[in-house]
PDB file of N, CA and C in Angstrom:
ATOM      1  N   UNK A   1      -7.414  49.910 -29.771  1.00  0.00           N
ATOM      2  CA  UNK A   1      -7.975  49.335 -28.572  1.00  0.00           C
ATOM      3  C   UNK A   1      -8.202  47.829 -28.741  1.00  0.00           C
ATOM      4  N   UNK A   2      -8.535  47.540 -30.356  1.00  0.00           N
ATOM      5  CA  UNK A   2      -8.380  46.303 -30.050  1.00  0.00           C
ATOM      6  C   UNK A   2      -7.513  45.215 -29.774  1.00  0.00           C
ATOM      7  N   UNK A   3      -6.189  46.138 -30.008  1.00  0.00           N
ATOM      8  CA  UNK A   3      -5.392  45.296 -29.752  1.00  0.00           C
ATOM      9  C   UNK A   3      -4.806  44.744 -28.619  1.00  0.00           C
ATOM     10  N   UNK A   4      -5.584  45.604 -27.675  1.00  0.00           N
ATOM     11  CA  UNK A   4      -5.175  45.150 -26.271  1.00  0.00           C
ATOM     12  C   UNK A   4      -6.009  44.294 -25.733  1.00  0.00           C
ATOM     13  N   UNK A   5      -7.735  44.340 -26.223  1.00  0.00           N
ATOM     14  CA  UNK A   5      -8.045  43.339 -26.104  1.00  0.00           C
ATOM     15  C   UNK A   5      -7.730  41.761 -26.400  1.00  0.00           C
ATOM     16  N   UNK A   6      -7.147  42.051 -27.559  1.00  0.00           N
ATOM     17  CA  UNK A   6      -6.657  40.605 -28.591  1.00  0.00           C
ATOM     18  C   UNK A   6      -5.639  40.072 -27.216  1.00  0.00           C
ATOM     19  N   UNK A   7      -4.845  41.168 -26.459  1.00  0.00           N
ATOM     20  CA  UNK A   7      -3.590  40.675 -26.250  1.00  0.00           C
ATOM     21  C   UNK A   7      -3.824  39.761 -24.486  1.00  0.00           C
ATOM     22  N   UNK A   8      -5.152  40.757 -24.422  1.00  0.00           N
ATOM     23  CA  UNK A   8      -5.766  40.015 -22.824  1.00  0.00           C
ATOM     24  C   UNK A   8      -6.458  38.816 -23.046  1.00  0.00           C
ATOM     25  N   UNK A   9      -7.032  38.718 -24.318  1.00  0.00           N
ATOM     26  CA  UNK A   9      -7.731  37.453 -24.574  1.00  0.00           C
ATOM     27  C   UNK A   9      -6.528  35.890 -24.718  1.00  0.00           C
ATOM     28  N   UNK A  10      -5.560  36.541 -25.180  1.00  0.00           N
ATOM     29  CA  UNK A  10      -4.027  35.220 -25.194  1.00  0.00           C
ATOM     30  C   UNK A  10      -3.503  35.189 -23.935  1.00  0.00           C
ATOM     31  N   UNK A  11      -3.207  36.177 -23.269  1.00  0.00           N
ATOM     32  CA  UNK A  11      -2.539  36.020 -22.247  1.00  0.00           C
ATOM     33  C   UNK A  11      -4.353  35.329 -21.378  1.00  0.00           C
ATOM     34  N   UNK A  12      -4.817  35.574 -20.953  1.00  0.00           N
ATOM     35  CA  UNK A  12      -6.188  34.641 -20.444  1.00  0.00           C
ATOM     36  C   UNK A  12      -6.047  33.518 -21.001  1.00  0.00           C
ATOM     37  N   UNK A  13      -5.720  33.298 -22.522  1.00  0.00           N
ATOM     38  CA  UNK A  13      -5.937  31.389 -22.982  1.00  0.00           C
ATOM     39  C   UNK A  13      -4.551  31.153 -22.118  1.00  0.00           C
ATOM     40  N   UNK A  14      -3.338  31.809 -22.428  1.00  0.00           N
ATOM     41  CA  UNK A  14      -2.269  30.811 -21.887  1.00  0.00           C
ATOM     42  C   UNK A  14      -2.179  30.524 -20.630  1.00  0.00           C
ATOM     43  N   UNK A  15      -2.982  31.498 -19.765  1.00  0.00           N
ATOM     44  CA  UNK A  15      -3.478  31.392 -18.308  1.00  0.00           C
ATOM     45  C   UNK A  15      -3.935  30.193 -17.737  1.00  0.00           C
ATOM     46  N   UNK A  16      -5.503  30.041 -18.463  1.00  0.00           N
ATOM     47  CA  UNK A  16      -6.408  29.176 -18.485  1.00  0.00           C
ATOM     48  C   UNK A  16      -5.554  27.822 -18.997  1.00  0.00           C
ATOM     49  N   UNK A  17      -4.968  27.681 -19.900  1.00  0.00           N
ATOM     50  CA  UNK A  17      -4.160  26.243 -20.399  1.00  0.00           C
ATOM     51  C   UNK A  17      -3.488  26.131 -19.369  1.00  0.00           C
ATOM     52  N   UNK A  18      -2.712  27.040 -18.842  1.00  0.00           N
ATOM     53  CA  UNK A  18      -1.213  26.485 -17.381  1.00  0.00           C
ATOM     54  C   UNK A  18      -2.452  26.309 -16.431  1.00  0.00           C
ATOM     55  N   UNK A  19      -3.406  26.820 -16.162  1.00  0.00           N
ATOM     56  CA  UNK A  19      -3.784  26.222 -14.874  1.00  0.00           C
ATOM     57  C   UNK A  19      -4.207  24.169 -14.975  1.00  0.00           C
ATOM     58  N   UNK A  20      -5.170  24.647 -15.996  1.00  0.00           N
ATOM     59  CA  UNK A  20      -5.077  23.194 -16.661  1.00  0.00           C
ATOM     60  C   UNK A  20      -4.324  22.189 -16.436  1.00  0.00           C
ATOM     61  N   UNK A  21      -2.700  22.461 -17.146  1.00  0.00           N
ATOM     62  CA  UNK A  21      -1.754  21.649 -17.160  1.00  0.00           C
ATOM     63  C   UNK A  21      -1.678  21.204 -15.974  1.00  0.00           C
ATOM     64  N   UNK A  22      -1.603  22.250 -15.185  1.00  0.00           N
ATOM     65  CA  UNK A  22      -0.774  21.797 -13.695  1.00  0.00           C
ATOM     66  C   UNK A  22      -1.616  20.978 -12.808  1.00  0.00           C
ATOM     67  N   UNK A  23      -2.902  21.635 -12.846  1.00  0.00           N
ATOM     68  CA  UNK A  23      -4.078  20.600 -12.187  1.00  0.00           C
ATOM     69  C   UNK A  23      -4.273  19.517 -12.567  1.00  0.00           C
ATOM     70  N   UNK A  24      -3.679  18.980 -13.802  1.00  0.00           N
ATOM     71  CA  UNK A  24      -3.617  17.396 -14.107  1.00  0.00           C
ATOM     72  C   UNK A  24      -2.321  17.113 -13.781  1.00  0.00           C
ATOM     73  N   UNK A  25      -1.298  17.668 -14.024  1.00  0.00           N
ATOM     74  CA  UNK A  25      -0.293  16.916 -13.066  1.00  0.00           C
ATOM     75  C   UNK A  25      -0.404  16.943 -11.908  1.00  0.00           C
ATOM     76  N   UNK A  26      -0.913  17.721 -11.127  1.00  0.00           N
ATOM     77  CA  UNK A  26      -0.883  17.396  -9.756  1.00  0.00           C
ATOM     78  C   UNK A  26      -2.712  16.182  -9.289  1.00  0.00           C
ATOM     79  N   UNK A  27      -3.549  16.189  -9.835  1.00  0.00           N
ATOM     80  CA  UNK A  27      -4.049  14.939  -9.836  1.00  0.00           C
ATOM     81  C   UNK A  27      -3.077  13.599  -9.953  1.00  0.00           C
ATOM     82  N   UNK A  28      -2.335  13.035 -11.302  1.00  0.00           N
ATOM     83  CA  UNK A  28      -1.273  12.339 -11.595  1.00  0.00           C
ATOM     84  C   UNK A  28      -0.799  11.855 -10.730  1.00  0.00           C
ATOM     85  N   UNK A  29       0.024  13.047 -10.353  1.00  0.00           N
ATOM     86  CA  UNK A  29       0.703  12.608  -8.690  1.00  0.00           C
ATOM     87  C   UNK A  29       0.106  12.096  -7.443  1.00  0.00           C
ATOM     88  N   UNK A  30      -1.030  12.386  -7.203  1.00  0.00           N
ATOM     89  CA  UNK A  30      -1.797  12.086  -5.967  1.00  0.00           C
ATOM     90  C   UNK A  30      -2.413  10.638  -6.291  1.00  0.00           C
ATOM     91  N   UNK A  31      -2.622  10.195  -7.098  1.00  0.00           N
ATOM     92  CA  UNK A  31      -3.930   8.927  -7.332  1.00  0.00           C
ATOM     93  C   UNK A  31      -2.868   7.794  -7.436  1.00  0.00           C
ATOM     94  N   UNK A  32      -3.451   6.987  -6.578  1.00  0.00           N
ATOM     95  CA  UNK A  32      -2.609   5.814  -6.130  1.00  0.00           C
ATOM     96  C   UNK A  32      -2.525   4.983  -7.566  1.00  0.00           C
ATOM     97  N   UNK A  33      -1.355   4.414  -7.865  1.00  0.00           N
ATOM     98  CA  UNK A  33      -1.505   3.658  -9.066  1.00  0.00           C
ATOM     99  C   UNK A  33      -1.884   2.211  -8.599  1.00  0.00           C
ATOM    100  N   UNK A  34      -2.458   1.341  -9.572  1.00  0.00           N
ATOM    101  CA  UNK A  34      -3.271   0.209  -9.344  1.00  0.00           C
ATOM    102  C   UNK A  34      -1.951  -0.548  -9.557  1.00  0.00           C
ATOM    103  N   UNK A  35      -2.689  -2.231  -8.626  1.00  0.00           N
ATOM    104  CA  UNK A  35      -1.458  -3.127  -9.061  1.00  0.00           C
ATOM    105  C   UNK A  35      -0.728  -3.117  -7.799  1.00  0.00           C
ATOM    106  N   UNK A  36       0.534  -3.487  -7.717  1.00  0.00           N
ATOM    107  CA  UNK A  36       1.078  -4.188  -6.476  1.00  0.00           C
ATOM    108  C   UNK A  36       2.202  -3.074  -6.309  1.00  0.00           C
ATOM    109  N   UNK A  37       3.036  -2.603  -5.226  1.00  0.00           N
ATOM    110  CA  UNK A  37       4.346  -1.924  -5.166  1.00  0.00           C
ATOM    111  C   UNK A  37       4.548  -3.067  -4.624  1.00  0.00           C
ATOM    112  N   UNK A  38       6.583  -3.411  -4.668  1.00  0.00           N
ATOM    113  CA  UNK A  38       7.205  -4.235  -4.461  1.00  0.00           C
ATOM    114  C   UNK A  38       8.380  -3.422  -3.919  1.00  0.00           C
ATOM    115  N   UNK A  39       8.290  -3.089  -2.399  1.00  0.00           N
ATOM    116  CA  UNK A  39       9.880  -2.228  -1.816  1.00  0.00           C
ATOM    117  C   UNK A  39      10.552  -3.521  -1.263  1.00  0.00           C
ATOM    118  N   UNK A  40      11.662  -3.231  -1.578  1.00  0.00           N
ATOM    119  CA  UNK A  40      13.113  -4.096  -1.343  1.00  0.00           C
ATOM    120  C   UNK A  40      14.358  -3.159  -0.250  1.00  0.00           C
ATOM    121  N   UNK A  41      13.968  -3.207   0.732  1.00  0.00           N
ATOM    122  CA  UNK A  41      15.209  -2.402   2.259  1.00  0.00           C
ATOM    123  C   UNK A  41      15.820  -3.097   2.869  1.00  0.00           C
ATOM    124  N   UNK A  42      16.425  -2.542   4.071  1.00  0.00           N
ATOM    125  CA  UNK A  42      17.338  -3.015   4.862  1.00  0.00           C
ATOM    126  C   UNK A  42      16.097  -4.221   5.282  1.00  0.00           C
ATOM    127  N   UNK A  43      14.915  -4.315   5.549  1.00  0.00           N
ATOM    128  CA  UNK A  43      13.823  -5.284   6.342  1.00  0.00           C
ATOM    129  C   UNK A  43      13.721  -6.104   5.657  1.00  0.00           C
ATOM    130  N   UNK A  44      13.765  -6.368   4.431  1.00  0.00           N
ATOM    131  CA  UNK A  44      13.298  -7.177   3.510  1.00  0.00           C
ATOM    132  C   UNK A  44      12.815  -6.485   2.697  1.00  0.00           C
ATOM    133  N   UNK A  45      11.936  -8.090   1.536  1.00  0.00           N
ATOM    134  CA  UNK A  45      11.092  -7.287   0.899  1.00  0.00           C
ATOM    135  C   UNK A  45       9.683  -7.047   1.091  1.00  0.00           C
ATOM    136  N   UNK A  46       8.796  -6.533   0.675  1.00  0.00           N
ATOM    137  CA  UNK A  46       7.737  -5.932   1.044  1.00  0.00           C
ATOM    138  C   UNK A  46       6.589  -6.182  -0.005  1.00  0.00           C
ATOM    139  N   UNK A  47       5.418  -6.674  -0.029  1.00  0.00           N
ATOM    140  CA  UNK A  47       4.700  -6.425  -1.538  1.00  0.00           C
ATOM    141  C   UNK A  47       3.406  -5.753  -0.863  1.00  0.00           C
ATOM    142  N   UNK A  48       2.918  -5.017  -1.221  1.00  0.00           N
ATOM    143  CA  UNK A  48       1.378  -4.438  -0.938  1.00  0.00           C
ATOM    144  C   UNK A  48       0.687  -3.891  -1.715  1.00  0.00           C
ATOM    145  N   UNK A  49      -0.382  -4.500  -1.992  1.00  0.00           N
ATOM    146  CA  UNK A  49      -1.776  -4.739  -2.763  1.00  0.00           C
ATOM    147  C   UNK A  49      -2.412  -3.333  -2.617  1.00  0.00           C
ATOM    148  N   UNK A  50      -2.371  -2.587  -4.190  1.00  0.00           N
ATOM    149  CA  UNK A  50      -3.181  -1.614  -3.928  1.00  0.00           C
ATOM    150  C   UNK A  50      -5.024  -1.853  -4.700  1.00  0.00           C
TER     151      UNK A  50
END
């Protein structure tokens, strides 16, 4: 029996770690980076101050 516990307790850590992971990459992605973007299009170019 204990071994099924052992085996729910890993599969729960590797659970708990992927949720982790992903919730910091998807923070990452969302948070505006500091500093200037510089787009270059058909309009020109563009600079805007974040």
């Amino acid at each position: 029996m204990s071994d099924h516990r052992n085996i729910l307790y890993f599969l729960l850590g590797i659970l708990t770690a992927a949720v982790v992971v992903l919730g910091y990459n998807f923070y990452q992605s969302k948070k505006q980076p500091d500093g200037f973007q510089i787009n270059v299009g058909p309009n020109g170019v563009k600079i805007e101050g974040k």
